[in-house]
PDB file of N, CA and C in Angstrom:
ATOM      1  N   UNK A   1       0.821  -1.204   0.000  1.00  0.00           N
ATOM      2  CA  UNK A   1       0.000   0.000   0.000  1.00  0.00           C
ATOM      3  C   UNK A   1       0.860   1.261   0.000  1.00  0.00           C
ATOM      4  N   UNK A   2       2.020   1.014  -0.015  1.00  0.00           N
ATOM      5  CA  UNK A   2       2.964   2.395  -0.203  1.00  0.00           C
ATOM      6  C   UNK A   2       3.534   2.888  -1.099  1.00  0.00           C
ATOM      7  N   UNK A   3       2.935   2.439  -2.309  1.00  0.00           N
ATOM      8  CA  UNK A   3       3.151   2.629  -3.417  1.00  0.00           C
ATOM      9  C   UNK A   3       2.224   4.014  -4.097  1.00  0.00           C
ATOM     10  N   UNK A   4       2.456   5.000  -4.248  1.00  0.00           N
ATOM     11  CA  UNK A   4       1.592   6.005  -4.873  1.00  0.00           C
ATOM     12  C   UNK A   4      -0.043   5.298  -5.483  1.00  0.00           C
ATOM     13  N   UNK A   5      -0.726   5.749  -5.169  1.00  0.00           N
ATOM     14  CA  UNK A   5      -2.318   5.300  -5.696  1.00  0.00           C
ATOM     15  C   UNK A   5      -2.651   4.387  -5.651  1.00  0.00           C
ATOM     16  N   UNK A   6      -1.737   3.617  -4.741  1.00  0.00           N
ATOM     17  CA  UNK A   6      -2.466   2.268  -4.358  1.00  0.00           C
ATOM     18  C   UNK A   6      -3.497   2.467  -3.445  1.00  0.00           C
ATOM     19  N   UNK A   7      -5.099   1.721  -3.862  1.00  0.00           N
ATOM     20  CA  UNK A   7      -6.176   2.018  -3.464  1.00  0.00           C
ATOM     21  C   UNK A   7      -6.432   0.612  -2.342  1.00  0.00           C
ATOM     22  N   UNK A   8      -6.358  -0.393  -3.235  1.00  0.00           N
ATOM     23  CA  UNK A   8      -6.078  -2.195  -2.301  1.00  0.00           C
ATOM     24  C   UNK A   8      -4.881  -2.840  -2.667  1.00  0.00           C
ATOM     25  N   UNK A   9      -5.119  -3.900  -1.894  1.00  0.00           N
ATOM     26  CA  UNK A   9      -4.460  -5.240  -2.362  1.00  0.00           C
ATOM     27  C   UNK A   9      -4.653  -6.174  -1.454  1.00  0.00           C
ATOM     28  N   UNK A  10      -4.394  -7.048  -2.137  1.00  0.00           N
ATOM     29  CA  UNK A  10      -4.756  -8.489  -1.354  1.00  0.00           C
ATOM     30  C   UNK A  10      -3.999  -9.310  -2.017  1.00  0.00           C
ATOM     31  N   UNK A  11      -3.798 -10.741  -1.240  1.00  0.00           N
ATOM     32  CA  UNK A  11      -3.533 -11.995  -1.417  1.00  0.00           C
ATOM     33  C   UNK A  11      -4.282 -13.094  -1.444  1.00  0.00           C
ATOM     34  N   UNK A  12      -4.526 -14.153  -2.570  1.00  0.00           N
ATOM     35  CA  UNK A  12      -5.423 -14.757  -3.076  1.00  0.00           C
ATOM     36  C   UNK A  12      -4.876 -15.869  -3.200  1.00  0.00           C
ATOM     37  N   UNK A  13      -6.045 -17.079  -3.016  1.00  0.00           N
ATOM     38  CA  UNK A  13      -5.851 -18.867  -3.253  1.00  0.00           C
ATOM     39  C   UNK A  13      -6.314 -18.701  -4.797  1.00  0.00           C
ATOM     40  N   UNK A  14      -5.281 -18.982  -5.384  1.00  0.00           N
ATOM     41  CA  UNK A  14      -5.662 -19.171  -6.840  1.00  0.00           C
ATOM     42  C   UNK A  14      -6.585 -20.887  -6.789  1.00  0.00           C
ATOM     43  N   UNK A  15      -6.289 -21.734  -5.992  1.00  0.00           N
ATOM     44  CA  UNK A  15      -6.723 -22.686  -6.259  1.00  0.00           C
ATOM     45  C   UNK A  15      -8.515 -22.748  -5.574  1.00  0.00           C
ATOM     46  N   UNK A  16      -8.741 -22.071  -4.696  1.00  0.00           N
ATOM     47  CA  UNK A  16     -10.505 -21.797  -4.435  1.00  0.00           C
ATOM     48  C   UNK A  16     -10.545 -20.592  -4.697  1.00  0.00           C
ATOM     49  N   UNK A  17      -9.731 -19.504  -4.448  1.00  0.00           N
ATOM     50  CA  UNK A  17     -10.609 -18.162  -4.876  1.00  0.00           C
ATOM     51  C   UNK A  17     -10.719 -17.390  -3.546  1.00  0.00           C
ATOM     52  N   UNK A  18     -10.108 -18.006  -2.397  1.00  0.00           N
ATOM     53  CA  UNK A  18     -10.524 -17.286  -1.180  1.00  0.00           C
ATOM     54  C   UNK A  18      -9.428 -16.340  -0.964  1.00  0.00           C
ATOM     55  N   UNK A  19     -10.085 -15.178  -0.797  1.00  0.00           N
ATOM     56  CA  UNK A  19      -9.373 -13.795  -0.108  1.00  0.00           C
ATOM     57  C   UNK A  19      -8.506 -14.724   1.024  1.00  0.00           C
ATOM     58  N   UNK A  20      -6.763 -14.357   0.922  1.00  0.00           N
ATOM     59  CA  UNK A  20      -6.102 -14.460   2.312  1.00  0.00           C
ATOM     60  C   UNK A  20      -5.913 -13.791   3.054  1.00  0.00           C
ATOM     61  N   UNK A  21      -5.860 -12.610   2.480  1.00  0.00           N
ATOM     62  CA  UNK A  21      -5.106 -11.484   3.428  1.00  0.00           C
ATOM     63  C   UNK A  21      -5.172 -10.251   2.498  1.00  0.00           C
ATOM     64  N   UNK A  22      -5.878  -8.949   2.900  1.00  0.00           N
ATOM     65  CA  UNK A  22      -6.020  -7.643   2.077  1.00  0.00           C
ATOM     66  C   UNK A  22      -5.634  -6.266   3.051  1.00  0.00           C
ATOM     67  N   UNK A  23      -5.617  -4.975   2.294  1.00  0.00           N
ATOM     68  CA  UNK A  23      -5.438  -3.875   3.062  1.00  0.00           C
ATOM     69  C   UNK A  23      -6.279  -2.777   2.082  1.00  0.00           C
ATOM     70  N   UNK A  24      -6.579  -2.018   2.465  1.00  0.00           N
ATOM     71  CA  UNK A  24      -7.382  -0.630   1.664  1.00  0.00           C
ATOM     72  C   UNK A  24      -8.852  -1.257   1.847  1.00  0.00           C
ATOM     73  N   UNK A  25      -9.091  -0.084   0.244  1.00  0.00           N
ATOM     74  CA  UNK A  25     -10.606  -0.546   0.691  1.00  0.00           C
ATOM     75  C   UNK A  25     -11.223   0.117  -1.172  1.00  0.00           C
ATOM     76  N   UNK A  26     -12.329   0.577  -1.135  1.00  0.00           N
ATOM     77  CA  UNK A  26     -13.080   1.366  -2.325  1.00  0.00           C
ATOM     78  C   UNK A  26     -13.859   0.219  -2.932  1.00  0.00           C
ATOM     79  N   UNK A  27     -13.123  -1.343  -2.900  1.00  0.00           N
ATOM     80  CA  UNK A  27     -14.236  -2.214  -4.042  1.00  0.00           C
ATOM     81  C   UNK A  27     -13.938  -3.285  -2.815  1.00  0.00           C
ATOM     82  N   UNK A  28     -15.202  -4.215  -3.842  1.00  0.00           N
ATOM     83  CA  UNK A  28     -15.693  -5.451  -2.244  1.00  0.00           C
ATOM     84  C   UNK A  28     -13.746  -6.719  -2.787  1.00  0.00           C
ATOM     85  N   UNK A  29     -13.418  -6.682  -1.998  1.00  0.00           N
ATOM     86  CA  UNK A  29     -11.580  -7.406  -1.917  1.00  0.00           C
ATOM     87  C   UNK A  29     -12.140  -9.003  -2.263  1.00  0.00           C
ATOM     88  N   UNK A  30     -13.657  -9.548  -1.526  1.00  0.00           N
ATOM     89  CA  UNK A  30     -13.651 -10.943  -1.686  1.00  0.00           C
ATOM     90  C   UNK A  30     -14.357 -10.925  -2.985  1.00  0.00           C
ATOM     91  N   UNK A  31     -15.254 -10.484  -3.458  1.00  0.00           N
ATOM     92  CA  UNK A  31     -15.495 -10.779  -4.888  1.00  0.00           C
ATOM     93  C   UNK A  31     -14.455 -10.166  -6.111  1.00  0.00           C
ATOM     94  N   UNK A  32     -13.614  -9.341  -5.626  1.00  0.00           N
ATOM     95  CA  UNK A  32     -12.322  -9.153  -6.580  1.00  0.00           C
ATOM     96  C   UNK A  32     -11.679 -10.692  -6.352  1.00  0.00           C
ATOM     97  N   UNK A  33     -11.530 -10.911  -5.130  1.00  0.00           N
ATOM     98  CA  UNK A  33     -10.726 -12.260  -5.734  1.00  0.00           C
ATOM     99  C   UNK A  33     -11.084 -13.503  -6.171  1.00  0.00           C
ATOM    100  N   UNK A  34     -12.566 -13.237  -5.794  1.00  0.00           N
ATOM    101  CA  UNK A  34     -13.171 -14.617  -6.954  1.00  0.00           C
ATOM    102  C   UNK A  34     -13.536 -14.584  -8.631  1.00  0.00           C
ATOM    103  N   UNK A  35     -13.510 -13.271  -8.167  1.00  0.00           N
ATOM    104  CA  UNK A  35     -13.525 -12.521 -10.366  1.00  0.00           C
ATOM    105  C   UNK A  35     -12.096 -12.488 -10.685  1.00  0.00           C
ATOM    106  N   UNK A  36     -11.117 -12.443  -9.624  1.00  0.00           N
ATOM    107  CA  UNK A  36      -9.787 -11.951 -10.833  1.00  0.00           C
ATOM    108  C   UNK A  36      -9.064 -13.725 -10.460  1.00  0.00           C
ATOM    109  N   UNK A  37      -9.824 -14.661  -9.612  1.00  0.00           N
ATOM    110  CA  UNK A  37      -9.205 -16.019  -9.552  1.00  0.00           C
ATOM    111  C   UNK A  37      -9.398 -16.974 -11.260  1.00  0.00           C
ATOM    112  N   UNK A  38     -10.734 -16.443 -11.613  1.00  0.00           N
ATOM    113  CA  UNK A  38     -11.079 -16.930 -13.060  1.00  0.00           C
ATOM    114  C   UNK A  38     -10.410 -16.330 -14.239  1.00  0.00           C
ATOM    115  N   UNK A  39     -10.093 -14.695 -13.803  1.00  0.00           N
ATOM    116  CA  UNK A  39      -9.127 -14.460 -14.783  1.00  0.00           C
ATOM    117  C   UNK A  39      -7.894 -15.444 -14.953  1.00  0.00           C
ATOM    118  N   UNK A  40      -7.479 -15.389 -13.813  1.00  0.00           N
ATOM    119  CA  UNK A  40      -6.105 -16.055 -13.707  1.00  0.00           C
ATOM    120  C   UNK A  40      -6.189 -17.898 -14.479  1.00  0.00           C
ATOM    121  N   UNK A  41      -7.489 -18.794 -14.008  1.00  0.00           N
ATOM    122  CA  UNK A  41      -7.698 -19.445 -14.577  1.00  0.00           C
ATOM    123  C   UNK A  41      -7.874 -19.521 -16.347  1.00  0.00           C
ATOM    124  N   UNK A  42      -8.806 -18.506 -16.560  1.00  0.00           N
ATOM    125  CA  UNK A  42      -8.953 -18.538 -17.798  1.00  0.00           C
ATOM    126  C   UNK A  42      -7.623 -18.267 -18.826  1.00  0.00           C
ATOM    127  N   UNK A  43      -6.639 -17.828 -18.115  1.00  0.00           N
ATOM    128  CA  UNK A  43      -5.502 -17.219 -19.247  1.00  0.00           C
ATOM    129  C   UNK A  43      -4.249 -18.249 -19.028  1.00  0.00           C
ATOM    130  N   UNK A  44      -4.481 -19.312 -17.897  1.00  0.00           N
ATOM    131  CA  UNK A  44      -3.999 -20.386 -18.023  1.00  0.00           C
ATOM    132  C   UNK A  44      -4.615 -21.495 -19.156  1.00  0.00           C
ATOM    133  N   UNK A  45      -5.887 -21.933 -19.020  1.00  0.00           N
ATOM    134  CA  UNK A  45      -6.469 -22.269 -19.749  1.00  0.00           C
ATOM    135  C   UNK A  45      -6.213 -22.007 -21.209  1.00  0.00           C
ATOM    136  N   UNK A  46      -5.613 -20.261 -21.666  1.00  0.00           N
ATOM    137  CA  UNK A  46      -6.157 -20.282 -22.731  1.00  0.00           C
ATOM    138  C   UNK A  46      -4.366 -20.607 -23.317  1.00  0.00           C
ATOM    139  N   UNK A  47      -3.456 -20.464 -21.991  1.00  0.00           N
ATOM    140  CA  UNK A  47      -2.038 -20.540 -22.585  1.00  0.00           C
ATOM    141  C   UNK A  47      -1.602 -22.487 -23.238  1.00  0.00           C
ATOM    142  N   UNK A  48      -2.395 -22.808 -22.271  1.00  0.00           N
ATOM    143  CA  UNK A  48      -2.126 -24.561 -22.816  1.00  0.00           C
ATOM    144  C   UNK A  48      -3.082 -24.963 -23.634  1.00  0.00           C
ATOM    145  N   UNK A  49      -4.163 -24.401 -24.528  1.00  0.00           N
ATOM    146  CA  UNK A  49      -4.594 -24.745 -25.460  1.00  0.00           C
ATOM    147  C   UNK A  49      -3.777 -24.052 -26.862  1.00  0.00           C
ATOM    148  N   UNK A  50      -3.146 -23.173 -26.405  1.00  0.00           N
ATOM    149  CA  UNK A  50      -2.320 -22.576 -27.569  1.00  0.00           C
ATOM    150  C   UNK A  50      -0.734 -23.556 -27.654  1.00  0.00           C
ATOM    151  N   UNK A  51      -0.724 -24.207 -26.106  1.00  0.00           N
ATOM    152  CA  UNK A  51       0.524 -24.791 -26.437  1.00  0.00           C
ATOM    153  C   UNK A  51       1.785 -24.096 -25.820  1.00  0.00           C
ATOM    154  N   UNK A  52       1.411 -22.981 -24.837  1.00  0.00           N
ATOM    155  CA  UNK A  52       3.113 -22.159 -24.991  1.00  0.00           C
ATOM    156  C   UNK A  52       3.281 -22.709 -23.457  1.00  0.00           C
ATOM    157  N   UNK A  53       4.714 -22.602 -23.967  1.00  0.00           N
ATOM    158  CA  UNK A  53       5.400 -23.511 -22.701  1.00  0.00           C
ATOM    159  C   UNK A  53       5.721 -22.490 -21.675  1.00  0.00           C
ATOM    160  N   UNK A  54       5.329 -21.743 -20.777  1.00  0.00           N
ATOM    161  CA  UNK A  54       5.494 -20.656 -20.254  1.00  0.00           C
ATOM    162  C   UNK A  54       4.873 -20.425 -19.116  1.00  0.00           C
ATOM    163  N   UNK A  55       5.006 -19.223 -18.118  1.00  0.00           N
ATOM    164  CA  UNK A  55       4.574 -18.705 -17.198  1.00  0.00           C
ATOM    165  C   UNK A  55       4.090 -17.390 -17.072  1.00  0.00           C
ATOM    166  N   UNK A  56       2.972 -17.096 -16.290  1.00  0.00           N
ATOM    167  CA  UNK A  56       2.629 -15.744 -16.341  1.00  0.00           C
ATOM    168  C   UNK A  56       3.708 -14.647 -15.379  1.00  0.00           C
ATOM    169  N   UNK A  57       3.660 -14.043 -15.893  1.00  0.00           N
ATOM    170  CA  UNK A  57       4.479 -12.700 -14.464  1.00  0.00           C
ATOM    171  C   UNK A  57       3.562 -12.192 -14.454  1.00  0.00           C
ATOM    172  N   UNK A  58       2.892 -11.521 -14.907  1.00  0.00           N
ATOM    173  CA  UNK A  58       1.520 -10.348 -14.020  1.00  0.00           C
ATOM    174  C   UNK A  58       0.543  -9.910 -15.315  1.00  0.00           C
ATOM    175  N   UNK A  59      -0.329  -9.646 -14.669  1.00  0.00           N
ATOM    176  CA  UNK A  59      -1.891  -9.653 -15.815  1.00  0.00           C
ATOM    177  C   UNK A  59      -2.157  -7.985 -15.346  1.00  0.00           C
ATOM    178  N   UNK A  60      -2.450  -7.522 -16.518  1.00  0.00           N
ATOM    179  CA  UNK A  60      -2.440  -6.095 -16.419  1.00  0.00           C
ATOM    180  C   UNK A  60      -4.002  -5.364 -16.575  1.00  0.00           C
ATOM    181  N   UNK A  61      -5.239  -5.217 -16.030  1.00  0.00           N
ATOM    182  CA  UNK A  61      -6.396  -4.639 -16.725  1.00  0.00           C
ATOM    183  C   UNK A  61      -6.238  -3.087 -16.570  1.00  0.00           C
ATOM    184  N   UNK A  62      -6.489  -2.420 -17.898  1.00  0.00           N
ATOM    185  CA  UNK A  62      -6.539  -1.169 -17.371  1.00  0.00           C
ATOM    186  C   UNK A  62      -8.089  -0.400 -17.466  1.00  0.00           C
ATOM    187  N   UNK A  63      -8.525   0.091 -16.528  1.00  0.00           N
ATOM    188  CA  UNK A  63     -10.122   1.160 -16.494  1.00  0.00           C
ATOM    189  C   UNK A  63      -9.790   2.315 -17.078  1.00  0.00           C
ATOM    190  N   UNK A  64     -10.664   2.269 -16.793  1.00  0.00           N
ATOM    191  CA  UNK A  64     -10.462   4.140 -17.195  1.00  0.00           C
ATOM    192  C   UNK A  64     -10.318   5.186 -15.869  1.00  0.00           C
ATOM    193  N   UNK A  65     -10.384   4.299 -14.898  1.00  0.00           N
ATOM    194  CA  UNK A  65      -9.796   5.279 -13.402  1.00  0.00           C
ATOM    195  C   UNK A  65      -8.930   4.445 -13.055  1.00  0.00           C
ATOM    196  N   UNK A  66      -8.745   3.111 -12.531  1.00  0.00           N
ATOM    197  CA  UNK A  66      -7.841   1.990 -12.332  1.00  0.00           C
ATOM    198  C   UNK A  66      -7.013   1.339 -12.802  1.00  0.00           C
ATOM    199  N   UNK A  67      -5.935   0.837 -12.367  1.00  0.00           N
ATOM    200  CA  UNK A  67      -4.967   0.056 -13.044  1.00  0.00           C
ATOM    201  C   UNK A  67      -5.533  -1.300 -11.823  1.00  0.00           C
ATOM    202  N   UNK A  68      -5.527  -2.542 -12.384  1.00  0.00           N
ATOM    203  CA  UNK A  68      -5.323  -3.850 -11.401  1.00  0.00           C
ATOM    204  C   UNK A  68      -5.047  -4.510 -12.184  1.00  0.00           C
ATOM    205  N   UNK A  69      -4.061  -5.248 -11.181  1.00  0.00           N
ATOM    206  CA  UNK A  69      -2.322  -5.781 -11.516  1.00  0.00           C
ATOM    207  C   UNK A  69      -2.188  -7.209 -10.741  1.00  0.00           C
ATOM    208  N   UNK A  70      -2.473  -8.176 -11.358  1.00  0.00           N
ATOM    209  CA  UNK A  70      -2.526  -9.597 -10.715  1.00  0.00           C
ATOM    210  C   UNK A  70      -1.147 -10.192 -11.152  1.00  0.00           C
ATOM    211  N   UNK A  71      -0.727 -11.091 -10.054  1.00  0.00           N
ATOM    212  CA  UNK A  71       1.016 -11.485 -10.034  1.00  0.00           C
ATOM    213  C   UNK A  71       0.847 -12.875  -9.346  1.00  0.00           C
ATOM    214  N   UNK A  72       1.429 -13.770 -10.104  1.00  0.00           N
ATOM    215  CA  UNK A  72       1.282 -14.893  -9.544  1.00  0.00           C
ATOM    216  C   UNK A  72       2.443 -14.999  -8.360  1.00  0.00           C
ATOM    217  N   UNK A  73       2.798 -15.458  -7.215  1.00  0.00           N
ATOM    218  CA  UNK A  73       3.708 -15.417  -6.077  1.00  0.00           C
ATOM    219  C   UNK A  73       4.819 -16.221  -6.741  1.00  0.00           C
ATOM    220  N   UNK A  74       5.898 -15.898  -6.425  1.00  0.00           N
ATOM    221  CA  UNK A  74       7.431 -16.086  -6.645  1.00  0.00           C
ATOM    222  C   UNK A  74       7.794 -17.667  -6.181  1.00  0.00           C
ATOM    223  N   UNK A  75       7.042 -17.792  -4.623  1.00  0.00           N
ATOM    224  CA  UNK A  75       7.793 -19.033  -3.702  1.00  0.00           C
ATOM    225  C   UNK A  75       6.277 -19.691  -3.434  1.00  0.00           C
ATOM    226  N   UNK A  76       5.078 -19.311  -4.292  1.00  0.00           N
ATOM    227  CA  UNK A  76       3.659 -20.006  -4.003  1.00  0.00           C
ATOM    228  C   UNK A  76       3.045 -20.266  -5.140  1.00  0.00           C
ATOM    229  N   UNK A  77       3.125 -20.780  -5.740  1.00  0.00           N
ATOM    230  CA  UNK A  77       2.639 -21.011  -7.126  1.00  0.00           C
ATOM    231  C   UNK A  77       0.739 -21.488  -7.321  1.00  0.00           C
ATOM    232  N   UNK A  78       0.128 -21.498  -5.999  1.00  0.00           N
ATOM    233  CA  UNK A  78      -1.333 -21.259  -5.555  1.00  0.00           C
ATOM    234  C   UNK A  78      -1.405 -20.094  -5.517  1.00  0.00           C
ATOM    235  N   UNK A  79      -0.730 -18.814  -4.935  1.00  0.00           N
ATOM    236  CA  UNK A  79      -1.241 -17.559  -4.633  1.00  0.00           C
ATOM    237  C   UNK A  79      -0.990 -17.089  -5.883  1.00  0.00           C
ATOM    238  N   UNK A  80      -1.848 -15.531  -5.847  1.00  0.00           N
ATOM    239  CA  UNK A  80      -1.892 -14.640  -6.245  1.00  0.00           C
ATOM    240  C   UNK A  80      -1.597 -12.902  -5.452  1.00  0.00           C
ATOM    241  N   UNK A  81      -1.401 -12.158  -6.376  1.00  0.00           N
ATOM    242  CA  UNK A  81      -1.257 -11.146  -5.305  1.00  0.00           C
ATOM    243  C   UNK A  81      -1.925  -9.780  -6.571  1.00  0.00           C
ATOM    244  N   UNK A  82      -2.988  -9.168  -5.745  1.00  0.00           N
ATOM    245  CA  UNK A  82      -3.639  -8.263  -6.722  1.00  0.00           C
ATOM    246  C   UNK A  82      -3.699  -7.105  -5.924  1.00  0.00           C
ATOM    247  N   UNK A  83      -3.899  -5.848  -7.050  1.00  0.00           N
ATOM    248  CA  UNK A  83      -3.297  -4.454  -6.757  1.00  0.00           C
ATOM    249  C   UNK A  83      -4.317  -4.006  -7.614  1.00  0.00           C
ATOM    250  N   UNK A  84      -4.525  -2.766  -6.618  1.00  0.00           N
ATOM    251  CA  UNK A  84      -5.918  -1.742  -7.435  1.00  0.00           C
ATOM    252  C   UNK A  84      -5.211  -0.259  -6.874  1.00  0.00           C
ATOM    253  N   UNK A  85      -5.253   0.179  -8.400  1.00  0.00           N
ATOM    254  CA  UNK A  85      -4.411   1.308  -7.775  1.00  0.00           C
ATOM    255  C   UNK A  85      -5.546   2.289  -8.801  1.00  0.00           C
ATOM    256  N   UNK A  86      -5.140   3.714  -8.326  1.00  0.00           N
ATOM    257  CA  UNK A  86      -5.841   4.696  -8.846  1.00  0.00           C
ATOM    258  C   UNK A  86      -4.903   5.210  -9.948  1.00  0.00           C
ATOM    259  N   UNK A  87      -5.142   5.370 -11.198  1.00  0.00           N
ATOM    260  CA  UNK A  87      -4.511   5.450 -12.576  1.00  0.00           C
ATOM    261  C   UNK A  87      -4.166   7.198 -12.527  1.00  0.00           C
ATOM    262  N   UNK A  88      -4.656   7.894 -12.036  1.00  0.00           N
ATOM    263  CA  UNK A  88      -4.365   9.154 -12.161  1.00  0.00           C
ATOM    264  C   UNK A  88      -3.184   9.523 -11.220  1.00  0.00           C
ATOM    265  N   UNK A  89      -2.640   8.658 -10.081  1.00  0.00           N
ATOM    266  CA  UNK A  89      -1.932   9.197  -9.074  1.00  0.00           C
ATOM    267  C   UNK A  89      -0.576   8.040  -9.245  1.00  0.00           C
ATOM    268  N   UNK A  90      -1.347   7.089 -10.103  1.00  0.00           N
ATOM    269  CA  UNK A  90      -0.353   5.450  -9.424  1.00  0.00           C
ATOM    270  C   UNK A  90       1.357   5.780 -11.244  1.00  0.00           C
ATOM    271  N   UNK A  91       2.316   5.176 -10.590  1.00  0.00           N
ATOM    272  CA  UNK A  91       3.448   5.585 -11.630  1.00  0.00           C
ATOM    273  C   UNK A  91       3.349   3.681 -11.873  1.00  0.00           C
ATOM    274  N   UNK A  92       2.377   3.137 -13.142  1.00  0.00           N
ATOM    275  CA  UNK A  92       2.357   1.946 -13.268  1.00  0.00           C
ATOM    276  C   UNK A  92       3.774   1.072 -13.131  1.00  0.00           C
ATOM    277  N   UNK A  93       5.031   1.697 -13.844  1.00  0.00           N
ATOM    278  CA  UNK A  93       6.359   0.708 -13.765  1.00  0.00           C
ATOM    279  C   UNK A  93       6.342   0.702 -12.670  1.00  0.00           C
ATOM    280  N   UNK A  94       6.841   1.514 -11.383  1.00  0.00           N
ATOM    281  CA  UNK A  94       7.025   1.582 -10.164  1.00  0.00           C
ATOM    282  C   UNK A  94       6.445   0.293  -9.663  1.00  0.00           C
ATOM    283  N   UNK A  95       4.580   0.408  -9.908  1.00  0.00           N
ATOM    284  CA  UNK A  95       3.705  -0.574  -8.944  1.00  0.00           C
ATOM    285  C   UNK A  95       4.150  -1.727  -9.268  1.00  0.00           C
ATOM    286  N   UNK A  96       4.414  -2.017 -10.313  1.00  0.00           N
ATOM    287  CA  UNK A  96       4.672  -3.457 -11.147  1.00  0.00           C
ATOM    288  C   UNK A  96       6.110  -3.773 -10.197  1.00  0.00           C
ATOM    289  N   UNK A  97       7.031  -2.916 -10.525  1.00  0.00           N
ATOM    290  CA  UNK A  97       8.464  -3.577  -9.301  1.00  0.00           C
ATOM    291  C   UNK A  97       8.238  -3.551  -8.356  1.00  0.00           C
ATOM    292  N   UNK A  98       7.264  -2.665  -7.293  1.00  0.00           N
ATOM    293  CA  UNK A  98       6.835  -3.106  -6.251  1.00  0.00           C
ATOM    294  C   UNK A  98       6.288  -4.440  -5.902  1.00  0.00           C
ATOM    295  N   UNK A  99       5.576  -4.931  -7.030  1.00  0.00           N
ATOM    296  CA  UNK A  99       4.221  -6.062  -6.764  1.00  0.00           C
ATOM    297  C   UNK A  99       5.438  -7.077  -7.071  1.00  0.00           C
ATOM    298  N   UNK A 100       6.682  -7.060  -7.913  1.00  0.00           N
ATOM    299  CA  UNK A 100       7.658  -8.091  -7.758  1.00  0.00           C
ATOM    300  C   UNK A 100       8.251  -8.599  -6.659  1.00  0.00           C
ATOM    301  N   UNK A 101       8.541  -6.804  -5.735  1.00  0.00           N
ATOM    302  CA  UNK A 101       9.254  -7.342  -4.671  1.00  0.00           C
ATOM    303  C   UNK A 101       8.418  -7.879  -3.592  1.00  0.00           C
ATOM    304  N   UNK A 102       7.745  -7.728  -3.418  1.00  0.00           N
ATOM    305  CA  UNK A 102       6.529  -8.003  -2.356  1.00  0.00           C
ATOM    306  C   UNK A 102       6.307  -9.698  -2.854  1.00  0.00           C
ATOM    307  N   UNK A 103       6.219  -9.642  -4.001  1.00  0.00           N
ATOM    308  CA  UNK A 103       5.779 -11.332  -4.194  1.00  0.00           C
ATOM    309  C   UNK A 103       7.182 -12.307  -3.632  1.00  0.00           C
ATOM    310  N   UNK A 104       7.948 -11.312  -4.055  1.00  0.00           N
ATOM    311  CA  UNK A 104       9.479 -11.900  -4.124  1.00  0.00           C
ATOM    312  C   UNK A 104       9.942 -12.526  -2.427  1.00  0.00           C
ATOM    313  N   UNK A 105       9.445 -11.867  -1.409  1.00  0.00           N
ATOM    314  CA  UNK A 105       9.569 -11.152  -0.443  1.00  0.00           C
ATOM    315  C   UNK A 105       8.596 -12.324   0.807  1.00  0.00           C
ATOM    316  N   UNK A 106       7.390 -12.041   0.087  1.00  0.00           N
ATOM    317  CA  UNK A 106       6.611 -12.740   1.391  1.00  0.00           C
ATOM    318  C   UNK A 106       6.248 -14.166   1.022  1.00  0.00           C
ATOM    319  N   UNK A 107       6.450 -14.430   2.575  1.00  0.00           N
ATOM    320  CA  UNK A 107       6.580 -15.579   3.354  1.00  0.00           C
ATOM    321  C   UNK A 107       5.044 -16.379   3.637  1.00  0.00           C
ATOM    322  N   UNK A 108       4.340 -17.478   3.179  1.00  0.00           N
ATOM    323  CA  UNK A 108       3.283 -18.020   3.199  1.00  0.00           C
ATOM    324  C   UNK A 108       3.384 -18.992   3.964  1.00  0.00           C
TER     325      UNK A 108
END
């Protein structure tokens, strides 16, 4: 949350969808993480029907007021870690090396 325009974030079971652990506030944190758990599913889904041998680093949606920034965990390959930041205040490269080190960083 010390990242310029960061509005939330939380930590997510990619494998049920359950909120682990969040901070901020503005949108409901447990149905963000059961809507952005299917993202994460679906773009797995859509990477092994294409075949690519690969991994995600971070899923980017942009609003038209928001940036949210989903990162799969470094040392948890179940979690997720998602970021809602406010697009007018937030310096997107910054949040993105932030959301590295933080994944990089914490301990599950």
């Amino acid at each position: 949350m010390s990242v310029d325009g960061a509005l939330a974030c939380a930590v997510v079971d990619y494998s049920s969808g359950m909120l682990l652990g969040a901070a901020g506030g503005g949108i409901d944190l447990e149905l963000a993480a059961g809507g952005n758990t299917e993202v994460m599913r679906s773009k797995v889904k859509t990477m092994q029907m294409l075949g690519l041998d690969d991994a995600i680093e971070d899923i980017l949606i942009t609003l038209g007021k928001q940036y949210h920034l989903i990162r799969p965990l470094a040392k948890s390959s179940d979690l997720f870690a998602y970021y809602v930041l406010d697009k007018s205040k937030a310096n997107l490269a910054l949040a993105r090396r932030k959301l590295v080190d933080v994944g990089d960083a914490l301990e599950v």
